[in-house]
Protein backbone atom coordinates (compact mmCIF):
# COMPACT_ATOMS: atom_id res chain seq x y z
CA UNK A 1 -1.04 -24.25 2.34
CA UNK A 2 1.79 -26.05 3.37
CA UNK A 3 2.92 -27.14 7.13
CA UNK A 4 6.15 -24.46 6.96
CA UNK A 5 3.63 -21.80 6.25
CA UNK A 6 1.13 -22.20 8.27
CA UNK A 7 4.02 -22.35 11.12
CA UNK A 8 6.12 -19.25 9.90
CA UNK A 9 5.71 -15.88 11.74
CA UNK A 10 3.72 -13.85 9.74
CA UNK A 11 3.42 -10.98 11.80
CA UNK A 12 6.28 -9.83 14.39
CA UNK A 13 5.25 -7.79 17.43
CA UNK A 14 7.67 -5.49 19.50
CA UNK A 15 6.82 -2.89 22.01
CA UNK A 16 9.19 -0.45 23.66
CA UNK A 17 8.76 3.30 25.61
CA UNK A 18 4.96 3.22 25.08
CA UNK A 19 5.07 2.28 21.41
CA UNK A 20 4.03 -1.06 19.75
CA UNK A 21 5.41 -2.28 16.08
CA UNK A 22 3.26 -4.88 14.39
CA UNK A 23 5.83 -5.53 11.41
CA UNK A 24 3.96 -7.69 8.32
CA UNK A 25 6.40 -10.65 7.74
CA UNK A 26 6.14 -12.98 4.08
CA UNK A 27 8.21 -12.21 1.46
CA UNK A 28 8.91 -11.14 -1.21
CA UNK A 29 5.74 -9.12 -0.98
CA UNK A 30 4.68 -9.37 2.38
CA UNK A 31 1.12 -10.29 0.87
CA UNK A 32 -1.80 -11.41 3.39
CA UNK A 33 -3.40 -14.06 3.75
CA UNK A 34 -6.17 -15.59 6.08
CA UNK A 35 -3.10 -16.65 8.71
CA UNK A 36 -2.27 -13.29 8.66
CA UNK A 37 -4.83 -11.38 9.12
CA UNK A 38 -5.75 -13.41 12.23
CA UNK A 39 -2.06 -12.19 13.25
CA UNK A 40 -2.67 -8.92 12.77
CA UNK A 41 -6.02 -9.17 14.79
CA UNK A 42 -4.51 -10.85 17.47
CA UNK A 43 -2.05 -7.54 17.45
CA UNK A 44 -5.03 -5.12 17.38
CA UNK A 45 -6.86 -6.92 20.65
CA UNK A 46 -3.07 -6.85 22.41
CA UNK A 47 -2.47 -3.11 21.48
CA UNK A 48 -5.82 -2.74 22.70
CA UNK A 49 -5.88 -4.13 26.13
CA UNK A 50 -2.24 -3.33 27.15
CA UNK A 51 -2.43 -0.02 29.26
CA UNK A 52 1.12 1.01 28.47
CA UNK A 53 1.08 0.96 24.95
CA UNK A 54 0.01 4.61 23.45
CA UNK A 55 0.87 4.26 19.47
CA UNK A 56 0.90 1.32 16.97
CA UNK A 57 3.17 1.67 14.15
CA UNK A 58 2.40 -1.00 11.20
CA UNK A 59 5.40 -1.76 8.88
CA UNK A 60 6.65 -4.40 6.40
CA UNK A 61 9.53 -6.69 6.57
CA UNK A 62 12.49 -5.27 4.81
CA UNK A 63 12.87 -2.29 2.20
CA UNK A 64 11.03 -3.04 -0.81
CA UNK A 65 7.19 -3.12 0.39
CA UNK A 66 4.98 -2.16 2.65
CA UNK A 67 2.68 -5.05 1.75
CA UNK A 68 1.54 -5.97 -1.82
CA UNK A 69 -1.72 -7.08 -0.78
CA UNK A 70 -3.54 -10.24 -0.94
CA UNK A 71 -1.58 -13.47 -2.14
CA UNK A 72 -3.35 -13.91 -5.38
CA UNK A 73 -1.95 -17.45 -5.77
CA UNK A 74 -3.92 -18.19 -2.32
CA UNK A 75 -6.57 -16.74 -3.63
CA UNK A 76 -6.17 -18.30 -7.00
CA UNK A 77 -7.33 -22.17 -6.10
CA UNK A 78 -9.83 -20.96 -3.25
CA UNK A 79 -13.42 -21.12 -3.47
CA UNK A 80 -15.60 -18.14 -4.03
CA UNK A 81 -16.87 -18.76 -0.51
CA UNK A 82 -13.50 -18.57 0.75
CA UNK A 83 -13.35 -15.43 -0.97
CA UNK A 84 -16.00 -13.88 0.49
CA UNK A 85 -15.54 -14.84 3.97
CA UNK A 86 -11.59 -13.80 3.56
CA UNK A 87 -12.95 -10.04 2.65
CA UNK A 88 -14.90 -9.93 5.46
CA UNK A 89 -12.33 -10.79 7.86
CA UNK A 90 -10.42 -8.39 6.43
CA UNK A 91 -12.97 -5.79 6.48
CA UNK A 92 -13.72 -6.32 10.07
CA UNK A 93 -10.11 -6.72 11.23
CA UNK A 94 -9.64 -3.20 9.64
CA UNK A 95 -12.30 -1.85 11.35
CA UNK A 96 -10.98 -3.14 14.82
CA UNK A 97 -8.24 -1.31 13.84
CA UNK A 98 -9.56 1.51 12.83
CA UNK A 99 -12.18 2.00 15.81
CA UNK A 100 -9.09 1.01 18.60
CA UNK A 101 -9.19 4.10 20.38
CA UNK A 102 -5.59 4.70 20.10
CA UNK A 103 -2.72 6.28 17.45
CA UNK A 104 -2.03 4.22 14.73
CA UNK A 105 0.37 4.67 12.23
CA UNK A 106 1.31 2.87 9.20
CA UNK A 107 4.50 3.42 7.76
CA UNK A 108 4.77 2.68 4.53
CA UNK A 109 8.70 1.71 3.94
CA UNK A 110 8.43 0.11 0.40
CA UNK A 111 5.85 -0.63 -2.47
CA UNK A 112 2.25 -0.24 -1.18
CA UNK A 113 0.09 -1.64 -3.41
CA UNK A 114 -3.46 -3.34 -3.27
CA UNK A 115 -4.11 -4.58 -0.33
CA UNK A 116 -1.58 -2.92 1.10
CA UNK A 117 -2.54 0.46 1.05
CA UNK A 118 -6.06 -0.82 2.17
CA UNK A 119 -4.21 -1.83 5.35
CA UNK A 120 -2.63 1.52 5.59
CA UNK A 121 -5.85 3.76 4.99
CA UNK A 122 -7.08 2.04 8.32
CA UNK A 123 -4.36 3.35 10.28
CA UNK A 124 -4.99 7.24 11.39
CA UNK A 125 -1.99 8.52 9.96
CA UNK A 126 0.05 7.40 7.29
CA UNK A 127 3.61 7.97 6.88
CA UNK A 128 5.83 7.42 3.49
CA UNK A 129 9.69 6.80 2.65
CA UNK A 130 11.43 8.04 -0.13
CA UNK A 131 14.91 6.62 -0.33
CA UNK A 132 18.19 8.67 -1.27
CA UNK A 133 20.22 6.13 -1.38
CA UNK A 134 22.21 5.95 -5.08
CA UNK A 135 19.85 4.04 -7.74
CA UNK A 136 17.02 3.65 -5.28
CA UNK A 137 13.73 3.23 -7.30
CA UNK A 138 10.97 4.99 -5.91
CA UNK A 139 8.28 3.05 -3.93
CA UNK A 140 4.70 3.27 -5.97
CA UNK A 141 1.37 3.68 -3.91
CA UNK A 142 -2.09 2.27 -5.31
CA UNK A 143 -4.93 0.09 -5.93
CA UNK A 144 -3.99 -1.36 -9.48
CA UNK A 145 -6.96 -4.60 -8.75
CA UNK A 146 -9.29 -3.38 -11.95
CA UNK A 147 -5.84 -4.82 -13.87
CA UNK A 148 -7.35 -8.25 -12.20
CA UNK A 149 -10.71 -7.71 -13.14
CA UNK A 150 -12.19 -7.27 -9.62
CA UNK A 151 -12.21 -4.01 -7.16
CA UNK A 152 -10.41 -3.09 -4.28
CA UNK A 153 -12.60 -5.54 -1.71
CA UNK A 154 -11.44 -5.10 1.68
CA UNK A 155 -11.82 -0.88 2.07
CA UNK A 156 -10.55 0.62 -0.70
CA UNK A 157 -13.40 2.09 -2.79
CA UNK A 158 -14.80 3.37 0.69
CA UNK A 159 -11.85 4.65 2.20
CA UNK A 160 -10.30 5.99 -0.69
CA UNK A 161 -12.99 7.66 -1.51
CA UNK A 162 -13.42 9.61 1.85
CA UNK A 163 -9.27 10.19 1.26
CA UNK A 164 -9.36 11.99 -1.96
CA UNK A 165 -12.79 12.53 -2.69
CA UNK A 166 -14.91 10.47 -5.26
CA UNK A 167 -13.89 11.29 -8.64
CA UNK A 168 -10.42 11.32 -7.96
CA UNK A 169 -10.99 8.00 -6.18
CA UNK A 170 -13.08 6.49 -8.78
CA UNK A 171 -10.29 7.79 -11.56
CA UNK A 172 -7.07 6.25 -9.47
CA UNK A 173 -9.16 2.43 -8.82
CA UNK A 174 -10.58 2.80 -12.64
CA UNK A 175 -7.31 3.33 -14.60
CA UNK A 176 -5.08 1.13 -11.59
CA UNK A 177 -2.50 3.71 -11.70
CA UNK A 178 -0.17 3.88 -9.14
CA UNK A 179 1.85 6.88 -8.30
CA UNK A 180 4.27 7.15 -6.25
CA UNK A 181 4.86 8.69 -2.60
CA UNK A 182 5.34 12.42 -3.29
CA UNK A 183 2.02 12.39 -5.25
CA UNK A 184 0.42 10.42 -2.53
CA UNK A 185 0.97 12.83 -0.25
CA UNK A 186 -0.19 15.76 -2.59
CA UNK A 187 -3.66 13.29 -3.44
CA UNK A 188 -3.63 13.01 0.58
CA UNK A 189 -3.38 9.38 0.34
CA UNK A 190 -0.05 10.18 2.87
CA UNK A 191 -0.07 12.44 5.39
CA UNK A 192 4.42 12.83 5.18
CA UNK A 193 7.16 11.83 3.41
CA UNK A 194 10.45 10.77 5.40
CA UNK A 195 13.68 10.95 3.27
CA UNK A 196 16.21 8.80 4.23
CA UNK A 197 18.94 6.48 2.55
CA UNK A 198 18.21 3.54 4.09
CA UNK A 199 14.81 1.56 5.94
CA UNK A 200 16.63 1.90 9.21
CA UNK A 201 17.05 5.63 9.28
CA UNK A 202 13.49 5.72 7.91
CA UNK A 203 11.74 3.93 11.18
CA UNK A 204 14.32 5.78 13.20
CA UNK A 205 12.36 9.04 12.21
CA UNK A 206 8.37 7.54 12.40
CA UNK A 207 9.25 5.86 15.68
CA UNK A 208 10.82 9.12 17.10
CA UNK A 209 7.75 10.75 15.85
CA UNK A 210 5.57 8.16 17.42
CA UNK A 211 6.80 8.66 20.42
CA UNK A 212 6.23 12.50 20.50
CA UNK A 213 2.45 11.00 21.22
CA UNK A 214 2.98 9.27 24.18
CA UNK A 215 3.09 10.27 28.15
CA UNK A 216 4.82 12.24 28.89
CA UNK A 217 4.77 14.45 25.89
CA UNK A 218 1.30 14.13 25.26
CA UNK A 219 -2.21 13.66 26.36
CA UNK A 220 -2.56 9.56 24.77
CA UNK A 221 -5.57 9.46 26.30
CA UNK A 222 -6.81 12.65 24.42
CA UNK A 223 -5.39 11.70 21.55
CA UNK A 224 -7.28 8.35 21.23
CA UNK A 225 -10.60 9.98 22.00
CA UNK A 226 -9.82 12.61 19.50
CA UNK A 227 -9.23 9.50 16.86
CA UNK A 228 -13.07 8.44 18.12
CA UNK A 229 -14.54 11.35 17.72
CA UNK A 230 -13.40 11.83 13.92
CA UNK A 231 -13.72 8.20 12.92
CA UNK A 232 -17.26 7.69 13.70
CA UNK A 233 -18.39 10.88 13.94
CA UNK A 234 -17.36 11.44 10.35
CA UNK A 235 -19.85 8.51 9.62
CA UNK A 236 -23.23 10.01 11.15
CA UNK A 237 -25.18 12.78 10.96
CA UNK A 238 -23.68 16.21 12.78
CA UNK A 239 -25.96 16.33 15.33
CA UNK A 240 -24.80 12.55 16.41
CA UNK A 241 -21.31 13.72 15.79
CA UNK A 242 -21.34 16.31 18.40
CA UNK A 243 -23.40 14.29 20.96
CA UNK A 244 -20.46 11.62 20.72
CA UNK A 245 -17.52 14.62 21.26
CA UNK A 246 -19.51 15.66 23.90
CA UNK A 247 -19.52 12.43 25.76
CA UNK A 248 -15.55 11.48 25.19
CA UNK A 249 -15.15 15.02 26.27
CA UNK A 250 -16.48 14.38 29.64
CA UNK A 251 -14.69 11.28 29.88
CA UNK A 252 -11.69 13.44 29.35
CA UNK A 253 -12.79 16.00 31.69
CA UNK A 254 -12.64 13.12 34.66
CA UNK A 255 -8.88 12.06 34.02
CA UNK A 256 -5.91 12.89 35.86
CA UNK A 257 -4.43 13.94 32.36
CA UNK A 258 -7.30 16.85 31.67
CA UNK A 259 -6.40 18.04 35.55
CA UNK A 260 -2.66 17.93 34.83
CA UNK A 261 -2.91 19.83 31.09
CA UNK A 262 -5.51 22.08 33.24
CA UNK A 263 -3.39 22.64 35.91
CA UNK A 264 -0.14 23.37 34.08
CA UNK A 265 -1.50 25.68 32.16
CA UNK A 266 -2.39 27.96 34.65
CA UNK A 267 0.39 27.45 36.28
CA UNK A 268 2.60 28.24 33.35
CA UNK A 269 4.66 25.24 33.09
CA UNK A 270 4.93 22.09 31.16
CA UNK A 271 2.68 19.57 31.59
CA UNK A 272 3.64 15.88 32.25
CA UNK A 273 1.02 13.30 31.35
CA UNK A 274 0.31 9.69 32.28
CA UNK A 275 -1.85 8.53 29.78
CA UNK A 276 -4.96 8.01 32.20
């Protein structure tokens, strides 16, 4: 890799009104690569710690893609070492994200492909664009990497899978057909589709949404232990499962927002919450 890349900005950060966007920066593709997945888990650890941040919304640069996935020419001259060891960074930067005890959504304002989507199905919610704009072609979703002769390596036959359910996951990775964002969301692959005619009037709409999960509106706190209680409660037995809500429920029980929802409630007016 040369000197300009290692020194370009791979990964933008902005935060504003209790929201954080981590925005994946390398074009044309905005494809990954080892500098930028230590970006983007640098991001996770900062969204993490910050106590005023509520939601993390997880874009690409421009209007074509979300992200295309891995650089394959990166990948190309590496050795299969490298390989391995850049799949497990991957896998375990995902699942920082995934277990961060707060909202995160990935909104997916181009192509997501690969990769890509394997970022995306880490976030809690994801949220697609369809453009109306005259001649606009319609962005594809997918993991297309049996075309390459390898699998989807960093998530994708696992989370996929839980997605759409096996055989429909195993069909999609098998044939590397892509489809694109309205029959994501029927597959479940998306949880909405946005229309808009143009990327700015698309994040205009995910970040208004966003916000409807922060303080005041809404419980963050709550939320995030909601988020815990599904993602790795889904992963052990039922009995574990509950034993887990139990114990983020009494965490919730003990915060100023449970007292204020609580308190509200009886006293028939709207609650204003603080996050803690």
């Amino acid at each position: 890799m040369s000197d300009a890349s290692k020194d370009a900005v791979l990964v933008d950060w902005e935060a504003r009104d209790g929201v954080a966007v981590l925005t994946l920066r390398n074009p044309p593709a905005n494809t990954y690569s080892y500098e930028m997945n230590r970006g983007i888990d640098e991001a996770i650890l900062r969204f993490r710690f910050d106590d005023a941040l509520h939601v993390l919304v997880i874009r690409g640069a421009g209007d074509r893609f979300f992200c295309a996935g891995a650089d394959i020419a990166m990948l190309d001259g590496a050795a299969p070492s490298f390989k391995y060891h850049f799949c497990l960074h991957a896998n375990e930067t995902l699942l920082r994200l995934e277990q961060t005890p707060k909202l995160v959504i990935a909104a997916l304002n181009g192509h997501t492909v690969g990769g890509g989507l394997e970022v995306a199905m880490a976030a809690d919610l994801r949220i697609g664009w369809r453009s109306t704009a005259a001649g606009a072609k319609a962005a594809l979703v997918g993991l297309p990497e049996v075309t390459l002769g390898v699998l989807p390596g960093t998530g994708g036959t696992q989370r996929l899978a839980r997605l759409v359910g096996k055989s429909r996951a195993i069909e999609l990775m098998a044939t590397g057909r892509n489809v694109d964002m309205a029959e994501a969301e029927r597959l479940g692959i998306v949880n909405r589709v946005i229309e808009a005619d143009s990327v700015d009037g698309f994040m205009a709409r995910v970040l208004e949404y966003a916000g409807g999960f922060c303080p005041p509106h809404r419980a963050s706190m709550a939320v995030g232990h909601i988020k815990r209680a599904v993602q790795s409660g889904a992963e052990v037995p039922l009995e574990s499962g509950l034993a887990l809500e139990r114990e983020l429920q009494q965490r919730l029980f003990q915060s100023e927002d449970a007292r204020e929802g609580i308190g509200a409630y009886n006293q028939k007016r709207r609650p204003s919450f603080k996050g803690r």
